[in-house]
C-alpha atoms as a PDB file:
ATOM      1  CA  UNK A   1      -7.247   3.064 -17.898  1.00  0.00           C
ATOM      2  CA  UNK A   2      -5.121   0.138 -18.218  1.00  0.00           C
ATOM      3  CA  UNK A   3      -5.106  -1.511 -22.189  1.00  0.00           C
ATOM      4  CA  UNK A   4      -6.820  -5.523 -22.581  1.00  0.00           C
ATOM      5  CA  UNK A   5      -4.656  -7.695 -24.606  1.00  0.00           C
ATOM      6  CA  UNK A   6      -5.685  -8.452 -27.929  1.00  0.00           C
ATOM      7  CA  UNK A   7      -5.999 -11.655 -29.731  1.00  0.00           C
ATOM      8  CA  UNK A   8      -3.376 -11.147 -31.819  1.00  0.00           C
ATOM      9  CA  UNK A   9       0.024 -13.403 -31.734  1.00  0.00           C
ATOM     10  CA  UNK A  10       2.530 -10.064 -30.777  1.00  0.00           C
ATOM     11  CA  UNK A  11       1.188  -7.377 -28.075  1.00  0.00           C
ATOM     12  CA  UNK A  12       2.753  -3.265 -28.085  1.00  0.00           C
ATOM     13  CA  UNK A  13       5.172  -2.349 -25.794  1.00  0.00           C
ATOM     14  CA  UNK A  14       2.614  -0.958 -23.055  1.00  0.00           C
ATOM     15  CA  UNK A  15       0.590  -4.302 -23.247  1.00  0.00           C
ATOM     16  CA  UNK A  16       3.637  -6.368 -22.529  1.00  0.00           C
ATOM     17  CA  UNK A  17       4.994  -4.253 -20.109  1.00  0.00           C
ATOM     18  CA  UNK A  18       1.889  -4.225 -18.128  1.00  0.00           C
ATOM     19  CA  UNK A  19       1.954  -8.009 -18.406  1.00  0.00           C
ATOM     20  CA  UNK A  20       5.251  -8.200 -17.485  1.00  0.00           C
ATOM     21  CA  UNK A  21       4.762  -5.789 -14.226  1.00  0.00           C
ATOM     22  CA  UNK A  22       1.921  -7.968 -12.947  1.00  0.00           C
ATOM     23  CA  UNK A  23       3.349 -11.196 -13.092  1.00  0.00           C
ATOM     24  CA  UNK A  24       6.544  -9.869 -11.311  1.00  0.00           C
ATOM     25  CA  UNK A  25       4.355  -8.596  -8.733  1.00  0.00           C
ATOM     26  CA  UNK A  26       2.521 -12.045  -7.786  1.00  0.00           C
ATOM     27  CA  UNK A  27       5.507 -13.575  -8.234  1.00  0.00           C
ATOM     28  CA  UNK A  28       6.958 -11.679  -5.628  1.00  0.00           C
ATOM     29  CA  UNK A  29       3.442 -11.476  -3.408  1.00  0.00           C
ATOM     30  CA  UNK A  30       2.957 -15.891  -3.675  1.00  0.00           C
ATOM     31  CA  UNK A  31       6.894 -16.406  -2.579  1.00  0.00           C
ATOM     32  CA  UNK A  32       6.302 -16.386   1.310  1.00  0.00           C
ATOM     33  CA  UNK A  33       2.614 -18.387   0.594  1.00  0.00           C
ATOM     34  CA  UNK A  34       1.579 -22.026   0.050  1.00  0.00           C
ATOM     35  CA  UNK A  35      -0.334 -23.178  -2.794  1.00  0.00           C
ATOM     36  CA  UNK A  36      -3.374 -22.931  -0.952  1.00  0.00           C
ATOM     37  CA  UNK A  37      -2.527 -19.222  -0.955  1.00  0.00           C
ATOM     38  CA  UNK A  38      -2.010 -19.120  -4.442  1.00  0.00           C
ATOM     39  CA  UNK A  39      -5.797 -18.533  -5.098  1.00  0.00           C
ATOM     40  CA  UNK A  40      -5.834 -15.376  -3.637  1.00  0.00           C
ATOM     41  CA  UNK A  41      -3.670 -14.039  -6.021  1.00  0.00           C
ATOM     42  CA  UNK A  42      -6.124 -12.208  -8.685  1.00  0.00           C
ATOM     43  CA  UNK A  43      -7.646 -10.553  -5.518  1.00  0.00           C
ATOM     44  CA  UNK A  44      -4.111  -9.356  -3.835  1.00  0.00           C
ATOM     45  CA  UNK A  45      -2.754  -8.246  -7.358  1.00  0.00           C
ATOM     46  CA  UNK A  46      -5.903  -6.283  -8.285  1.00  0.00           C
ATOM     47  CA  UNK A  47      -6.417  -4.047  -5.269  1.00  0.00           C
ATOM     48  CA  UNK A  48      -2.623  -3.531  -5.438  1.00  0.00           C
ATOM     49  CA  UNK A  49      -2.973  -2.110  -9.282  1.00  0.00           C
ATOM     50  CA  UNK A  50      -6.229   0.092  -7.737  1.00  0.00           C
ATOM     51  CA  UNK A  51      -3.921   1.188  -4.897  1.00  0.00           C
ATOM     52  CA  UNK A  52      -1.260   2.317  -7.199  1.00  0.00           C
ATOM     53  CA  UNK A  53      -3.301   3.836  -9.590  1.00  0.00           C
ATOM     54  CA  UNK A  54      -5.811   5.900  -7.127  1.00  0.00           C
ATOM     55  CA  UNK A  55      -2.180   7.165  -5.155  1.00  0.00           C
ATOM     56  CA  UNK A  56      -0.838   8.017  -8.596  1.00  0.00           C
ATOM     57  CA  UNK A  57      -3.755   9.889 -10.309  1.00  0.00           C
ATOM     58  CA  UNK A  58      -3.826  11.717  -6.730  1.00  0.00           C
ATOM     59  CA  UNK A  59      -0.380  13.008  -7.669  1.00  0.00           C
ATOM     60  CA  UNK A  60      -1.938  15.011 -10.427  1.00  0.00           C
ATOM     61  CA  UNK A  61      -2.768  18.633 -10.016  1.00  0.00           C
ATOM     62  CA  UNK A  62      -6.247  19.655  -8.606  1.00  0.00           C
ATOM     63  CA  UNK A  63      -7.058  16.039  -8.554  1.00  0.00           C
ATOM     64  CA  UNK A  64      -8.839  14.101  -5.373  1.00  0.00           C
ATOM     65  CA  UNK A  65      -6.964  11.660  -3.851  1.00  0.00           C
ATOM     66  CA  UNK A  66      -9.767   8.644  -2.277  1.00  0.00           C
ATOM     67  CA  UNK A  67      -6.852   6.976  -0.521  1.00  0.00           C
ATOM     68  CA  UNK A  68      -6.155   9.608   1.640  1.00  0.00           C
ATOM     69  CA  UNK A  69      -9.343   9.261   3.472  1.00  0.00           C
ATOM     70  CA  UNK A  70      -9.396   6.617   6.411  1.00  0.00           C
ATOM     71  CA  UNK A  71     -12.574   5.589   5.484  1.00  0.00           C
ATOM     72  CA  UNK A  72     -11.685   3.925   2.428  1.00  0.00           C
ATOM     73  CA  UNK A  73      -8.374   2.260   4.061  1.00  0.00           C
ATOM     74  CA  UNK A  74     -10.264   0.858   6.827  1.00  0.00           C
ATOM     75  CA  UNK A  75     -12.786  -0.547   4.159  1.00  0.00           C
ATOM     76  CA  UNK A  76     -10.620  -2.254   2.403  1.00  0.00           C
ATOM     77  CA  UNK A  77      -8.247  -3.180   4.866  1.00  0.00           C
ATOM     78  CA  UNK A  78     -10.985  -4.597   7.587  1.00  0.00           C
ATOM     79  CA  UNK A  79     -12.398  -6.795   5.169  1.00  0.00           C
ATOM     80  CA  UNK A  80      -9.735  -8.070   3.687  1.00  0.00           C
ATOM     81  CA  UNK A  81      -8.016  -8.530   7.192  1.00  0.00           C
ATOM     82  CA  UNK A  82     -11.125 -10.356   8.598  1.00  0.00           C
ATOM     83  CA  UNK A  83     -11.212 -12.490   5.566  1.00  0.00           C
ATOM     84  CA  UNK A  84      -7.188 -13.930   6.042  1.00  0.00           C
ATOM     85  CA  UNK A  85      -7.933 -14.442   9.927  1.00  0.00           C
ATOM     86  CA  UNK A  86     -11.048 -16.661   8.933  1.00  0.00           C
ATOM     87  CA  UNK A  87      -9.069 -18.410   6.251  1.00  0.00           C
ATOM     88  CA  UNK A  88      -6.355 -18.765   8.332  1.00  0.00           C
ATOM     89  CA  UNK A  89      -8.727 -20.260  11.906  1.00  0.00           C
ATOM     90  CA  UNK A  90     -10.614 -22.202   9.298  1.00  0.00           C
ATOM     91  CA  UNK A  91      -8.114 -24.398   7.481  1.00  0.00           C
ATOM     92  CA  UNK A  92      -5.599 -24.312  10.121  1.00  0.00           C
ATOM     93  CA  UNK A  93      -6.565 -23.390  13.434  1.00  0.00           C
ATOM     94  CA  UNK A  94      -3.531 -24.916  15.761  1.00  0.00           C
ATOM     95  CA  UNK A  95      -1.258 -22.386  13.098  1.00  0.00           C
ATOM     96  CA  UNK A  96      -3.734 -19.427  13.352  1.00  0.00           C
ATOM     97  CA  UNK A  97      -3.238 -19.467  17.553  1.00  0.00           C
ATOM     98  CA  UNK A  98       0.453 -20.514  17.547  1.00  0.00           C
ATOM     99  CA  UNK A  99       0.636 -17.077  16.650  1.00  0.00           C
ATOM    100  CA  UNK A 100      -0.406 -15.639  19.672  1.00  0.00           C
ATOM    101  CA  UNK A 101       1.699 -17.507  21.722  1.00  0.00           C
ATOM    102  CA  UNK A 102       5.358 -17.441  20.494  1.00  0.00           C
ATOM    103  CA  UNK A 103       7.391 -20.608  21.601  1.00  0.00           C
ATOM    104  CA  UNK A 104       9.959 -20.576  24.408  1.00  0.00           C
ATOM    105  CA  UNK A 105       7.887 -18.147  26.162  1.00  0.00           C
ATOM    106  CA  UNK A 106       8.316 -18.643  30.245  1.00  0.00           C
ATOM    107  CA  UNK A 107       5.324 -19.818  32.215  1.00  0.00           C
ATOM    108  CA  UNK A 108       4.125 -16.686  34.154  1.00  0.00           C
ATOM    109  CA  UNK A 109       4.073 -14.341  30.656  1.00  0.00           C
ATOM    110  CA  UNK A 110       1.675 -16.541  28.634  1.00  0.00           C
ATOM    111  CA  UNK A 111      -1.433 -14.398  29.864  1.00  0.00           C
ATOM    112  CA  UNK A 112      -0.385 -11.566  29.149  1.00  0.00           C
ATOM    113  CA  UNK A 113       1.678 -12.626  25.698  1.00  0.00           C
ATOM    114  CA  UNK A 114      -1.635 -13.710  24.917  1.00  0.00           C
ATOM    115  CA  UNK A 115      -3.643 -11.066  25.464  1.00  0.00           C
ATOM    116  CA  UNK A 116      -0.885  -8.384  23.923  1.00  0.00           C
ATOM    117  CA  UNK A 117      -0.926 -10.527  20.564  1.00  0.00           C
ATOM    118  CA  UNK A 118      -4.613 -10.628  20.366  1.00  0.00           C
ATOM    119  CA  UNK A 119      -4.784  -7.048  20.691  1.00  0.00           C
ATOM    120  CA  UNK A 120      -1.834  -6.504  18.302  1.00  0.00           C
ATOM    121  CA  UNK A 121      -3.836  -8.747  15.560  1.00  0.00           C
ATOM    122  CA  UNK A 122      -7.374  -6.560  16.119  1.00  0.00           C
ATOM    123  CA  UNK A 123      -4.873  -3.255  15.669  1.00  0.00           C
ATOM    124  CA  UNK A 124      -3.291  -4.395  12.410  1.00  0.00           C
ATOM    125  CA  UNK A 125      -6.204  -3.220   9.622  1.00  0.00           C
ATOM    126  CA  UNK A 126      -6.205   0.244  11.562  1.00  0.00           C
ATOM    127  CA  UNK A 127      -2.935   0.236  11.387  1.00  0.00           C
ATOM    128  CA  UNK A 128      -2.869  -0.507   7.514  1.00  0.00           C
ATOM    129  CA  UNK A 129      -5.323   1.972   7.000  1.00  0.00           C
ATOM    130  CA  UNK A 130      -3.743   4.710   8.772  1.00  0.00           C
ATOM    131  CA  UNK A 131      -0.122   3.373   7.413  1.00  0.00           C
ATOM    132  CA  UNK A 132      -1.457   4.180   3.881  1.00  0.00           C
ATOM    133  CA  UNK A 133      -3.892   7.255   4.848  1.00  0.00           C
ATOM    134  CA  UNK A 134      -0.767   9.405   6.888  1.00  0.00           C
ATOM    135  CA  UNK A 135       1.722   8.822   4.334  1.00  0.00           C
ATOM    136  CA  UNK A 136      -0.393   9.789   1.036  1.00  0.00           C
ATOM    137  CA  UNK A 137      -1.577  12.801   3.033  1.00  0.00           C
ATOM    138  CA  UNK A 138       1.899  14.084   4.553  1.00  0.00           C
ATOM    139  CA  UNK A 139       3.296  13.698   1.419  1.00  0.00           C
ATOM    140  CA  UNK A 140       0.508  15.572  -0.465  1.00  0.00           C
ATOM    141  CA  UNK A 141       0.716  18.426   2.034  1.00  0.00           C
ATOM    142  CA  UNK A 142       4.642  18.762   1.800  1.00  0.00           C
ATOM    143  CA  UNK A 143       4.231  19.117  -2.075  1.00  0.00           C
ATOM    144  CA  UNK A 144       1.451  22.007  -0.988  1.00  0.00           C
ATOM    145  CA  UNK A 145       3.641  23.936   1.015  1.00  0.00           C
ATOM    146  CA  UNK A 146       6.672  23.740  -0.990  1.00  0.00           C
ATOM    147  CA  UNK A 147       4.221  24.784  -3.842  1.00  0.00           C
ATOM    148  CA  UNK A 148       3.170  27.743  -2.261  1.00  0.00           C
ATOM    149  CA  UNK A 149       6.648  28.910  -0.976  1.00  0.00           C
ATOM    150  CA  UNK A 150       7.952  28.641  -4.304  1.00  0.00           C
ATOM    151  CA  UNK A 151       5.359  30.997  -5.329  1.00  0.00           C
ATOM    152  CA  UNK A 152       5.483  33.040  -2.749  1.00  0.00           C
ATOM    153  CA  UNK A 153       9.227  33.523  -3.504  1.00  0.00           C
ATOM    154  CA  UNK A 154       9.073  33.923  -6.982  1.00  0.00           C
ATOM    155  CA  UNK A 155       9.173  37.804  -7.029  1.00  0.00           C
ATOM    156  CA  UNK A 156      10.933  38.273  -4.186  1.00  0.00           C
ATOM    157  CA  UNK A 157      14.301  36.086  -4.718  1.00  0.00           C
ATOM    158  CA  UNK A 158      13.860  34.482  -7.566  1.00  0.00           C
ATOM    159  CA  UNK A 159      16.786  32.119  -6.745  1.00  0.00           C
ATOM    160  CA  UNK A 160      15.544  30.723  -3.754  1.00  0.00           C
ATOM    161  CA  UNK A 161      12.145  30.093  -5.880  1.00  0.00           C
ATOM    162  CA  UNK A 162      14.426  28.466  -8.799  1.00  0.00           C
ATOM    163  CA  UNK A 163      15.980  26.372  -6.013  1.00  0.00           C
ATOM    164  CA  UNK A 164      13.136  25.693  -4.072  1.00  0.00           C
ATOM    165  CA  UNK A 165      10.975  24.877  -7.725  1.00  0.00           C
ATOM    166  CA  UNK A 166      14.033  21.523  -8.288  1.00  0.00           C
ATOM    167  CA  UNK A 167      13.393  20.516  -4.216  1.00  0.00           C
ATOM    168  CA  UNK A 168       9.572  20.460  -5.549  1.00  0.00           C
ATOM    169  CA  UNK A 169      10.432  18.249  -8.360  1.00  0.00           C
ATOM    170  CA  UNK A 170      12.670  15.912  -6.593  1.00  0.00           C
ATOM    171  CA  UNK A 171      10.037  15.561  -4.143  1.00  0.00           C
ATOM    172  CA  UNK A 172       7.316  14.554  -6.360  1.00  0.00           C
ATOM    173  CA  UNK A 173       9.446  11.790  -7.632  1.00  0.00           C
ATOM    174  CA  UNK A 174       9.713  10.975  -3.967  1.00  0.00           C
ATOM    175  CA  UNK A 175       6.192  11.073  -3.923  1.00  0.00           C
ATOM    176  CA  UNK A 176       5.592   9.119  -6.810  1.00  0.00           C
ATOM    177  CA  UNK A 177       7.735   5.974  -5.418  1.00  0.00           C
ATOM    178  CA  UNK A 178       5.565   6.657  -2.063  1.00  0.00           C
ATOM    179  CA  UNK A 179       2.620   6.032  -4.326  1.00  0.00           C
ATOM    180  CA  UNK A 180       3.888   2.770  -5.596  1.00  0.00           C
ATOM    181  CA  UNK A 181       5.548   1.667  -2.208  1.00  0.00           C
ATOM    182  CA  UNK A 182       2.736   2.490   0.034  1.00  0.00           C
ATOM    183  CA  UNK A 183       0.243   0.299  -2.403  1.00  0.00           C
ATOM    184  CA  UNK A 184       2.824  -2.615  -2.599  1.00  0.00           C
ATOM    185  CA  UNK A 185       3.478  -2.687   1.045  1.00  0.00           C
ATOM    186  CA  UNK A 186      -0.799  -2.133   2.100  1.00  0.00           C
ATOM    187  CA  UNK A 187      -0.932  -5.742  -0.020  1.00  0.00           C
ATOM    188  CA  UNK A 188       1.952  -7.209   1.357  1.00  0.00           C
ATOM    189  CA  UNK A 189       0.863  -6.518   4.760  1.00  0.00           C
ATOM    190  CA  UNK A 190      -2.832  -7.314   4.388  1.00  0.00           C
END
């Protein structure tokens, strides 16, 4: 889907713009990260350009969106997920707890700050999965229903249709910066 540079000095328009997109994005992904965190970068910027394209092609009519089933959020969140949280105990392990213990906390709450951060860190790749499944799927429905009322409408007042045929548009441009959003924040969350 997406063109390969060629070997030649000058690249088109979509080549360069697609080269241009991508390094913008890790860019912005590495800011927050060391260099150590740099190496995940082909990884991070890769499963964002699948997310983005599998919510986008889902946009199209009578297409399948995969990204609206939990099954493939969960399976790329929980691995990915598991793999940070092993990086992270591995190569710095007084960091990766410090988390679940935030500092100033008062003596009697560090049970129980403990055990709600634990639990909060095994929720998070449901809760990327599910982030990404409900809003691909609520928007997909909306589009439905507006779909079907402006075709419902059409011979009956063909004004309201007219009217509710622009709220369809402007909705799948919403829909279309959902697609991009929802990809760009999975990564950035992951």
């Amino acid at each position: 889907l997406y063109p390969a540079p060629a070997s030649r000095w000058l690249n088109n328009r979509l080549i360069t713009l697609q080269g241009w997109f991508i390094n913008q994005f890790t860019q912005q992904l590495m800011l927050p990260l060391n260099i150590g965190g740099h190496k995940w970068a082909l990884v991070l910027t890769s499963l964002m350009i699948f997310l983005m394209t599998t919510n986008m092609l889902g946009l199209l009519p009578y297409t399948f969106t995969p990204t609206t089933q939990l099954s493939l959020n969960m399976g790329l969140a929980v691995p990915l997920w598991l793999a940070t949280v092993i990086t992270g105990m591995r190569n710095q392990p007084t960091a990766a707890l410090g988390h679940l213990l935030p500092e100033g906390t008062p003596i009697p709450l560090i049970p129980v700050l403990i055990i709600i951060e634990t639990i909060s860190l095994f929720i998070r790749p449901l809760a990327l999965g599910v982030r990404l499944t409900a809003n691909l799927t609520a928007g997909h429905l909306l589009i439905q229903l507006i779909a079907t009322a402006a075709f419902v409408l059409m011979p009956l007042m063909p004004a309201v249709a007219i009217v509710t045929t622009l709220v369809l548009f402007l909705l799948t441009l919403l829909e279309v910066a959902v697609a991009m959003i929802q990809a760009y924040v999975f990564v950035l969350l992951l």
